[in-house]
N, C-alpha and C. Protein backbone atom coordinates (compact mmCIF):
# COMPACT_ATOMS: atom_id res chain seq x y z
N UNK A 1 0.82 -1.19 0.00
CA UNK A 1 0.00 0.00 0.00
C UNK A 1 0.87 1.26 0.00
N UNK A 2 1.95 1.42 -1.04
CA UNK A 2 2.44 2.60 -1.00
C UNK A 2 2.19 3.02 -2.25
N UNK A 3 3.20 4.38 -2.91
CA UNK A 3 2.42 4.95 -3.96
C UNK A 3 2.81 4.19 -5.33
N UNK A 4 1.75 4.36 -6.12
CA UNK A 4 1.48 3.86 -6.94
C UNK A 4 2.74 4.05 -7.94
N UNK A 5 3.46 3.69 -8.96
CA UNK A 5 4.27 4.07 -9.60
C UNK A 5 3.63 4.62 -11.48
N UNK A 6 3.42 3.37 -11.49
CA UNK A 6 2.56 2.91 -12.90
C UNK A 6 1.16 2.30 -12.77
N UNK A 7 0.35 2.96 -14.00
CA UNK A 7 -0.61 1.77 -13.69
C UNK A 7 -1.44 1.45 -15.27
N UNK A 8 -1.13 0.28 -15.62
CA UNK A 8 -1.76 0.10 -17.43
C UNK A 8 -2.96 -0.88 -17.40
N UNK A 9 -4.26 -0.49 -18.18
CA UNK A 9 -5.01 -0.77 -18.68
C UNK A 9 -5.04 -2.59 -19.37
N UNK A 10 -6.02 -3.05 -19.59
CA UNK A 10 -5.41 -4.31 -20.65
C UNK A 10 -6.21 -3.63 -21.54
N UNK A 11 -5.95 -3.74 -23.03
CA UNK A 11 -6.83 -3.19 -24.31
C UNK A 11 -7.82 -3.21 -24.19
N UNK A 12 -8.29 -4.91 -23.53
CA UNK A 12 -9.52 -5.42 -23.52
C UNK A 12 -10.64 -4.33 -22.61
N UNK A 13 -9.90 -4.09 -21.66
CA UNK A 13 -10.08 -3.16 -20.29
C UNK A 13 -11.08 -3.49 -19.37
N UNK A 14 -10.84 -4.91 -18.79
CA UNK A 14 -11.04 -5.74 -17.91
C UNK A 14 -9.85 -5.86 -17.15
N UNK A 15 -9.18 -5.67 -17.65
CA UNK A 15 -7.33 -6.02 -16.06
C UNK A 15 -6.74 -4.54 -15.93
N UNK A 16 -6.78 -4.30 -14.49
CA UNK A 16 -5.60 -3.11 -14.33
C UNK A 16 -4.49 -3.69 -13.80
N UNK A 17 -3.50 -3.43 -14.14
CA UNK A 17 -1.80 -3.84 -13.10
C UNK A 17 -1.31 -2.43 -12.61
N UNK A 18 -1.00 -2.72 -11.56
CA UNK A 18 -0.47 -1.40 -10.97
C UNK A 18 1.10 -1.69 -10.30
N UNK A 19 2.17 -0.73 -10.48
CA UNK A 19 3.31 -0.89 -9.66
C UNK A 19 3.90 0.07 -8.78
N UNK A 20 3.86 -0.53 -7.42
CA UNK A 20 4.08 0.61 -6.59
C UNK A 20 5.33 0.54 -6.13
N UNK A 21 6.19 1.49 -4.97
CA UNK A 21 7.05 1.86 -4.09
C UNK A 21 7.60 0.74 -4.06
N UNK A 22 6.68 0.14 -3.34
CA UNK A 22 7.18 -1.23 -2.49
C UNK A 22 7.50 -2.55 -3.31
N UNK A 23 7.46 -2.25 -4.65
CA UNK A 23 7.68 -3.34 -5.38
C UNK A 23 7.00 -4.48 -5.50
N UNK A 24 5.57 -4.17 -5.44
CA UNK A 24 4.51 -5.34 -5.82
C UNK A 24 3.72 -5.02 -6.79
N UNK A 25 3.24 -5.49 -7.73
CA UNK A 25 2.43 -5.86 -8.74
C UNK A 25 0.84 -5.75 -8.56
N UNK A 26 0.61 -5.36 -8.45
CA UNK A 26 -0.99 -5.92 -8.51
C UNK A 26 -1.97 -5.65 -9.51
N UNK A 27 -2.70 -6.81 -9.55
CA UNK A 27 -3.93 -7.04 -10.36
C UNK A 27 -5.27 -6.89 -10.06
N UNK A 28 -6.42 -6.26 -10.90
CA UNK A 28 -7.18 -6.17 -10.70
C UNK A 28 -8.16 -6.02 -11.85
N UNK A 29 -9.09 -7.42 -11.41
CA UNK A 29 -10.27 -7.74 -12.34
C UNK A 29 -11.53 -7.33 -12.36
N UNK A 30 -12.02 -7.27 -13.34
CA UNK A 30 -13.95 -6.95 -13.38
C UNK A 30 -14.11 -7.99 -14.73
N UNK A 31 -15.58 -7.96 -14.94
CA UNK A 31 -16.09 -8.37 -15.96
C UNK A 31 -16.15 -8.08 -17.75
N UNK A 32 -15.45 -8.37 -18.30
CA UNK A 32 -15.06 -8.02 -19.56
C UNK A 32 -16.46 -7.25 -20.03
N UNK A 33 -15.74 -5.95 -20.43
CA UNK A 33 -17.40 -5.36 -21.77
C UNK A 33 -18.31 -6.31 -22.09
N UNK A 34 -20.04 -6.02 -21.84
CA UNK A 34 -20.53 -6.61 -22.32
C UNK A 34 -20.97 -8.06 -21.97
N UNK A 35 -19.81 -8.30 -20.51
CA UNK A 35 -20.79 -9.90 -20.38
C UNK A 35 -21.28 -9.27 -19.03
N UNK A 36 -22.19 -10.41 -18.95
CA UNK A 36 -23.08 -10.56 -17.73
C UNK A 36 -22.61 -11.37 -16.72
N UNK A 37 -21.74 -12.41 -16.69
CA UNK A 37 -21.70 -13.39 -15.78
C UNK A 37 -20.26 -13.23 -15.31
N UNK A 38 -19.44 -13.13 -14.29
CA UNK A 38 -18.25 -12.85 -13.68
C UNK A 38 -17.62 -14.09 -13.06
N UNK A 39 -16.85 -13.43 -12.14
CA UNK A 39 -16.09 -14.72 -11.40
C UNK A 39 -16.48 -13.77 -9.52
N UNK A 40 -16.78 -14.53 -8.83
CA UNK A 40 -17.00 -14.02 -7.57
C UNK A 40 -15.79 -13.86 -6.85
N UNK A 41 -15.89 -13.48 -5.46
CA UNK A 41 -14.19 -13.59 -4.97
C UNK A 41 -13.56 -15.05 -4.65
N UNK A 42 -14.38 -16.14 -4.52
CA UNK A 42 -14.07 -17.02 -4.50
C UNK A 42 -13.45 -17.93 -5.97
N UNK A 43 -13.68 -17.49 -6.78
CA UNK A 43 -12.81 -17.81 -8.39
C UNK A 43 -14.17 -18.56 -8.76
N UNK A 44 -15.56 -19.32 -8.16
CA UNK A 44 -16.19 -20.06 -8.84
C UNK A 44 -17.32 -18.94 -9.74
N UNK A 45 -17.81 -19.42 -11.08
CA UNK A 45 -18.32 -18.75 -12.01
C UNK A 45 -20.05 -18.53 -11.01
N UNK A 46 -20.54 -17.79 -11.08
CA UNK A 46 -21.37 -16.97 -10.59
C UNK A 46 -23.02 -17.17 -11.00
N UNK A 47 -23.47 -17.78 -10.98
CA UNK A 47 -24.93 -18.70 -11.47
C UNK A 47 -25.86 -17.41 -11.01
N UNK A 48 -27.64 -18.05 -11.38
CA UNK A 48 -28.88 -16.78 -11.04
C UNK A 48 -28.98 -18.12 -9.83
N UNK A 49 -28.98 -17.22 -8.63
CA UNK A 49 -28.78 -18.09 -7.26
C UNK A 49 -30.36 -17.29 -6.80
N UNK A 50 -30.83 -16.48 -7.13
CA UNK A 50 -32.11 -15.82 -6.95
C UNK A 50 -31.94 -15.26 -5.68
N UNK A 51 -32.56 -15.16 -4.71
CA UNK A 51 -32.54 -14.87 -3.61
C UNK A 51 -31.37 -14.90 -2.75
N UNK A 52 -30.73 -16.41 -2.69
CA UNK A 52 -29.45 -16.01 -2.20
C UNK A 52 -28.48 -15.31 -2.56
N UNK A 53 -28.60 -14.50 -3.55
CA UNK A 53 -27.40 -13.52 -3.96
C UNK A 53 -27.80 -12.16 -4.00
N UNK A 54 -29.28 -11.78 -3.82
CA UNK A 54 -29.93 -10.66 -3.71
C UNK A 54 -30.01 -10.06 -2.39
N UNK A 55 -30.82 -10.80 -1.66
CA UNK A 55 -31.41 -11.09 -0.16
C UNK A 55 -30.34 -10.00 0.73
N UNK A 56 -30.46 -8.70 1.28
CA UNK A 56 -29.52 -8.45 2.46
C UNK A 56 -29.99 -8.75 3.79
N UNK A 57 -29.49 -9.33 4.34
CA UNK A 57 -29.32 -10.01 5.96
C UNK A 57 -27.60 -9.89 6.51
N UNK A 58 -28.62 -10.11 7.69
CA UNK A 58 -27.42 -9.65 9.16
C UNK A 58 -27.46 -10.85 9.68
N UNK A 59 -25.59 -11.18 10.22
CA UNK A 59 -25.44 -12.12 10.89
C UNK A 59 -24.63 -11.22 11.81
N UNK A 60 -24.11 -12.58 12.94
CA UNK A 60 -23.31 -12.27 14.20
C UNK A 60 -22.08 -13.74 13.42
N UNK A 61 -21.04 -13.08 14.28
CA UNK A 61 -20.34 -13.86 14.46
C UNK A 61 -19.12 -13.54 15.47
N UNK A 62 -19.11 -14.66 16.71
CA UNK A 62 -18.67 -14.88 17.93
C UNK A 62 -16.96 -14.74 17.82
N UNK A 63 -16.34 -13.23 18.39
CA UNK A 63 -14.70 -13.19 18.49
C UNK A 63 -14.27 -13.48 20.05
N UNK A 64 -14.71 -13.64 20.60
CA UNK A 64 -13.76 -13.87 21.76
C UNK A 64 -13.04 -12.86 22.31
N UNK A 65 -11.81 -13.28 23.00
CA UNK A 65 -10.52 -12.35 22.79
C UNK A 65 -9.65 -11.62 21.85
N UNK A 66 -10.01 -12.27 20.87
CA UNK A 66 -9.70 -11.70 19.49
C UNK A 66 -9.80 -10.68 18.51
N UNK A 67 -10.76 -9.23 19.54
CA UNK A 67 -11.69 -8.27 19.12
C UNK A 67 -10.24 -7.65 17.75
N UNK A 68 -9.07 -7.13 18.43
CA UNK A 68 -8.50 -6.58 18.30
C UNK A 68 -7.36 -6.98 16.56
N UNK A 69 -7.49 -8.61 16.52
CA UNK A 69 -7.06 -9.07 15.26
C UNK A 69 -8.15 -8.96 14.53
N UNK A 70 -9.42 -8.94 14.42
CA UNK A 70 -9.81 -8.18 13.83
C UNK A 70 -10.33 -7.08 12.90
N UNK A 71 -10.17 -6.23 14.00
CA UNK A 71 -10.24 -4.72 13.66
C UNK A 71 -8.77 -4.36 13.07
N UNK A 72 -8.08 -4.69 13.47
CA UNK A 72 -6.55 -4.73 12.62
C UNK A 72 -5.66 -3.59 13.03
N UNK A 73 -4.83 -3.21 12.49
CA UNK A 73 -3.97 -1.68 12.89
C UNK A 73 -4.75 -0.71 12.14
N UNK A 74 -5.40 0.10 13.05
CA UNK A 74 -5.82 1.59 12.77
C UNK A 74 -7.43 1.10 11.66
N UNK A 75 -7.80 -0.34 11.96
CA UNK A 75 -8.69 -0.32 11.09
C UNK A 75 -8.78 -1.41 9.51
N UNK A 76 -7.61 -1.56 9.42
CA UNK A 76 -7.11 -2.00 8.18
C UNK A 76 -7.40 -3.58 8.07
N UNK A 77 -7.81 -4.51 8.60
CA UNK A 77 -8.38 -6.05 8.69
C UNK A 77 -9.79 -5.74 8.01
N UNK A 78 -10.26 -5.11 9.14
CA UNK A 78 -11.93 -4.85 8.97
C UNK A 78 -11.62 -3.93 7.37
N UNK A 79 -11.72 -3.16 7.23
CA UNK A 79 -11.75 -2.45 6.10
C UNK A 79 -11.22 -3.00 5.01
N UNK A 80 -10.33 -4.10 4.44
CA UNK A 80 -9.44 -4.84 3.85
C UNK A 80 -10.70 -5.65 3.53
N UNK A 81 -11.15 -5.91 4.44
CA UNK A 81 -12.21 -7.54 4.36
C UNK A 81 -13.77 -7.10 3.56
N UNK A 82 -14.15 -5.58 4.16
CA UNK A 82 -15.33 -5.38 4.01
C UNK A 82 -14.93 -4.93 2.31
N UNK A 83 -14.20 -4.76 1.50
CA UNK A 83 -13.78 -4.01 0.72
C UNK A 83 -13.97 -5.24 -0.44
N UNK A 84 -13.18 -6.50 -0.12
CA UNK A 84 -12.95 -7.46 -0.64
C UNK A 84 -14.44 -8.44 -0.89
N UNK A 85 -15.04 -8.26 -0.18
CA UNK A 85 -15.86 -9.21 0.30
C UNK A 85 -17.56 -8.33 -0.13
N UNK A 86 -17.64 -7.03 -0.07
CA UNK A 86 -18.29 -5.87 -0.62
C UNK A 86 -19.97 -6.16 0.52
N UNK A 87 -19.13 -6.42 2.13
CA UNK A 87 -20.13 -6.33 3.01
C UNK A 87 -19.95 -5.29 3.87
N UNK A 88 -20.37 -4.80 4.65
CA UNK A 88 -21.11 -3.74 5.84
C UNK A 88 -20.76 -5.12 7.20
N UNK A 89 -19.89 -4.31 7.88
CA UNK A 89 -19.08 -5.05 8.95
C UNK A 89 -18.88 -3.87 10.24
N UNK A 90 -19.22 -4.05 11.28
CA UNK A 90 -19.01 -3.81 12.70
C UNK A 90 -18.70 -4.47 13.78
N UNK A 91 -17.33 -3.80 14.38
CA UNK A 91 -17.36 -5.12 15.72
C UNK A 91 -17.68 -4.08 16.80
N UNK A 92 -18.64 -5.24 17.57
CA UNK A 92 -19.00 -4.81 19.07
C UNK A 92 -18.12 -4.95 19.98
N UNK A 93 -17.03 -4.51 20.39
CA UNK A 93 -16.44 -4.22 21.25
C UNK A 93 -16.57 -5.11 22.82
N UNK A 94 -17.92 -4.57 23.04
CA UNK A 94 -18.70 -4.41 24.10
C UNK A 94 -19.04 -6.19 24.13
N UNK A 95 -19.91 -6.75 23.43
CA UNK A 95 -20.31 -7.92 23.04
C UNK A 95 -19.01 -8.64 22.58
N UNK A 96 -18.15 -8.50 22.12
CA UNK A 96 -17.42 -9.14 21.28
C UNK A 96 -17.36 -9.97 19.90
N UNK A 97 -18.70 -9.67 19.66
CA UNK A 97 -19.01 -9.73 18.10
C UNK A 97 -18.89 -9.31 16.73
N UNK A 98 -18.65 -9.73 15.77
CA UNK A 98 -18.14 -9.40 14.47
C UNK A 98 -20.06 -9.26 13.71
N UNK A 99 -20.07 -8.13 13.53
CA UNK A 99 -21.77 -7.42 12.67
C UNK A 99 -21.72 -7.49 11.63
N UNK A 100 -22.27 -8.50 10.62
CA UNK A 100 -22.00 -8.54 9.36
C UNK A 100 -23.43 -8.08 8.36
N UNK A 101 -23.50 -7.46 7.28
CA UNK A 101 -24.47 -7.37 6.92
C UNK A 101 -23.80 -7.03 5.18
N UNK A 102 -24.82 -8.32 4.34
CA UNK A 102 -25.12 -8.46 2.91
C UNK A 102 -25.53 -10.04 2.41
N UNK A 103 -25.34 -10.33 1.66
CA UNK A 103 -26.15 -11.40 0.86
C UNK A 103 -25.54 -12.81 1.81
N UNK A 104 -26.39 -13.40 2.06
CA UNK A 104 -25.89 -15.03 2.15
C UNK A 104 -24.65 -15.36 2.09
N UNK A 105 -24.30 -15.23 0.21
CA UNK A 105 -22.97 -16.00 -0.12
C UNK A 105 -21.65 -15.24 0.38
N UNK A 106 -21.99 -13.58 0.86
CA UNK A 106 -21.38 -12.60 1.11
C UNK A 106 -20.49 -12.73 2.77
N UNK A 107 -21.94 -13.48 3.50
CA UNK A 107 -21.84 -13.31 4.88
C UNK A 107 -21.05 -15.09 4.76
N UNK A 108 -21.02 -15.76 4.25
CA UNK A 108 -20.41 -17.00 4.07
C UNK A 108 -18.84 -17.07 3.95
N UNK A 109 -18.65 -16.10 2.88
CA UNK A 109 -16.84 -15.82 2.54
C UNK A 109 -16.68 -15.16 4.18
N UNK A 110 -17.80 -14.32 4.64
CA UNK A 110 -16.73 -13.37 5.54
C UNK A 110 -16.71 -14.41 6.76
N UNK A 111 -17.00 -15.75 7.33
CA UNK A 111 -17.22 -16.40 7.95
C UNK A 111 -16.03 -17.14 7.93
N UNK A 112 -16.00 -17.94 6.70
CA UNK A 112 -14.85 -18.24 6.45
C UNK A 112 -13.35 -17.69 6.40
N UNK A 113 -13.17 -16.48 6.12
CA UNK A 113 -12.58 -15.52 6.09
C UNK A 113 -11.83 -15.06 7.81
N UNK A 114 -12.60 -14.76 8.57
CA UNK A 114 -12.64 -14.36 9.48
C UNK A 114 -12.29 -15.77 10.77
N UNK A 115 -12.48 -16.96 10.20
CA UNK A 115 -13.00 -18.37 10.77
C UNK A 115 -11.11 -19.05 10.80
N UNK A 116 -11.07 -18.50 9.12
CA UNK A 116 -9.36 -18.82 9.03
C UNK A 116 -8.40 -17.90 9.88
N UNK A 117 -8.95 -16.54 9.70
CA UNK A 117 -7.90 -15.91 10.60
C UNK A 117 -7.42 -16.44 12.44
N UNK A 118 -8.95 -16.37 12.55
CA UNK A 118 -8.47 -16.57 14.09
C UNK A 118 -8.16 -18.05 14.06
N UNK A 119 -8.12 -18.99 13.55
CA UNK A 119 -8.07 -20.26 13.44
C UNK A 119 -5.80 -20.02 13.64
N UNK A 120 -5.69 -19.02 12.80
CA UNK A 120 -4.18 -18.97 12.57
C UNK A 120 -3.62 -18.24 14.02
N UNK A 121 -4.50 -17.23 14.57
CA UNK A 121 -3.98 -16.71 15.34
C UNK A 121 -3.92 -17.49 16.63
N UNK A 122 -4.80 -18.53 16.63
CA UNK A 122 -4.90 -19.55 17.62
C UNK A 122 -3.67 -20.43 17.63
N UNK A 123 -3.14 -21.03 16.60
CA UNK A 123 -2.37 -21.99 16.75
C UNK A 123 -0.87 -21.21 16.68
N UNK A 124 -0.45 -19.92 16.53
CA UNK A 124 0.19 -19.19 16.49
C UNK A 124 0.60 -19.24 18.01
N UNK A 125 -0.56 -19.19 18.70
CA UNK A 125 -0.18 -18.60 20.14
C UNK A 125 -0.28 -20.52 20.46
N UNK A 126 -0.91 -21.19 20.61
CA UNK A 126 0.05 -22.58 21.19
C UNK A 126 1.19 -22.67 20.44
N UNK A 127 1.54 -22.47 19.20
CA UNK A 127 2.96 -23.01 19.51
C UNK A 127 3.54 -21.93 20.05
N UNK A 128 3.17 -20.74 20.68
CA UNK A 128 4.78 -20.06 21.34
C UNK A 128 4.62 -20.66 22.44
N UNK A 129 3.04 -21.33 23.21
CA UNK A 129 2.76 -21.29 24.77
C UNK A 129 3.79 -23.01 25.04
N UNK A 130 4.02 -23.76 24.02
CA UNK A 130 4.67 -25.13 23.97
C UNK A 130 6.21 -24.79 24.44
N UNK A 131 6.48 -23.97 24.36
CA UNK A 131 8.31 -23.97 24.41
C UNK A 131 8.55 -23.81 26.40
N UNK A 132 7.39 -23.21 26.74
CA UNK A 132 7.47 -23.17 28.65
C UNK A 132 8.22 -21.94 29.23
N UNK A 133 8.14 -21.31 29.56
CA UNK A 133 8.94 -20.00 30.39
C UNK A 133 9.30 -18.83 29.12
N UNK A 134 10.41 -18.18 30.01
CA UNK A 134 10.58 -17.16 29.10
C UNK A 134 11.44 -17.31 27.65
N UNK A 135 10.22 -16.74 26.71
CA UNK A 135 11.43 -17.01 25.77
C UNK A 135 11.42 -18.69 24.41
N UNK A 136 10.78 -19.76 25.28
CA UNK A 136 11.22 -21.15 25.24
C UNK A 136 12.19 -21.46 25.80
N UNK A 137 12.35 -21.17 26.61
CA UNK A 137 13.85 -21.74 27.71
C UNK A 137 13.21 -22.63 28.85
């Protein structure tokens, strides 16, 4: 996330590549002129799911101690996710809940999403708690 250097078009003008500061690449897709049917964030092709892809609903989902991985530095998890994922996200603090709100398949990625993280941050912290005292000593 630093500044941008370059950034080119594909002819087609469905792909942007961008090159920044920091020396990464990135890509970024939409739906070619003219079609109707895309790729979701999950890479599978995108069917008329009717309702489940229309429908906005609110879920909960249970963080624990974890409020803070999260919400991320200064914001940047939550905002990263809601961006990616193109849902309406709040954490309760207070409750310790993750507030999700958009379609079914929407609130599904962020489940998963959110399900893997702390899943990593969990086993992160047993293996440092395995080594015993300070340090692993």
């Amino acid at each position: 996330d630093m500044a941008i250097w370059d950034m080119k078009w594909h002819p087609a003008g469905h792909l942007l590549a961008t090159g920044s500061n920091d020396r990464q690449t990135k890509f970024f897709a939409r739906n070619r002129p003219g079609m109707k049917n895309g790729l979701d964030d999950d890479g599978l092709e995108v069917a008329d799911g009717g309702a489940y892809d229309n429908e906005i609903i609110q879920a909960e989902m249970e963080l624990g101690n974890h409020v803070g991985i999260v919400i991320g530095r200064r914001g940047a998890t939550i905002i990263a996710m809601q961006r990616q994922t193109k849902t309406k996200m709040h954490v309760d603090q207070i409750r310790r809940v993750l507030q999700i709100e958009g379609t079914a398949r929407q609130i599904e990625t962020v489940k998963k999403r959110v399900g893997a993280l702390l899943d990593r941050v969990s086993s992160d912290n047993e293996d440092r708690g395995q080594g015993g005292g300070f340090g692993g000593f």
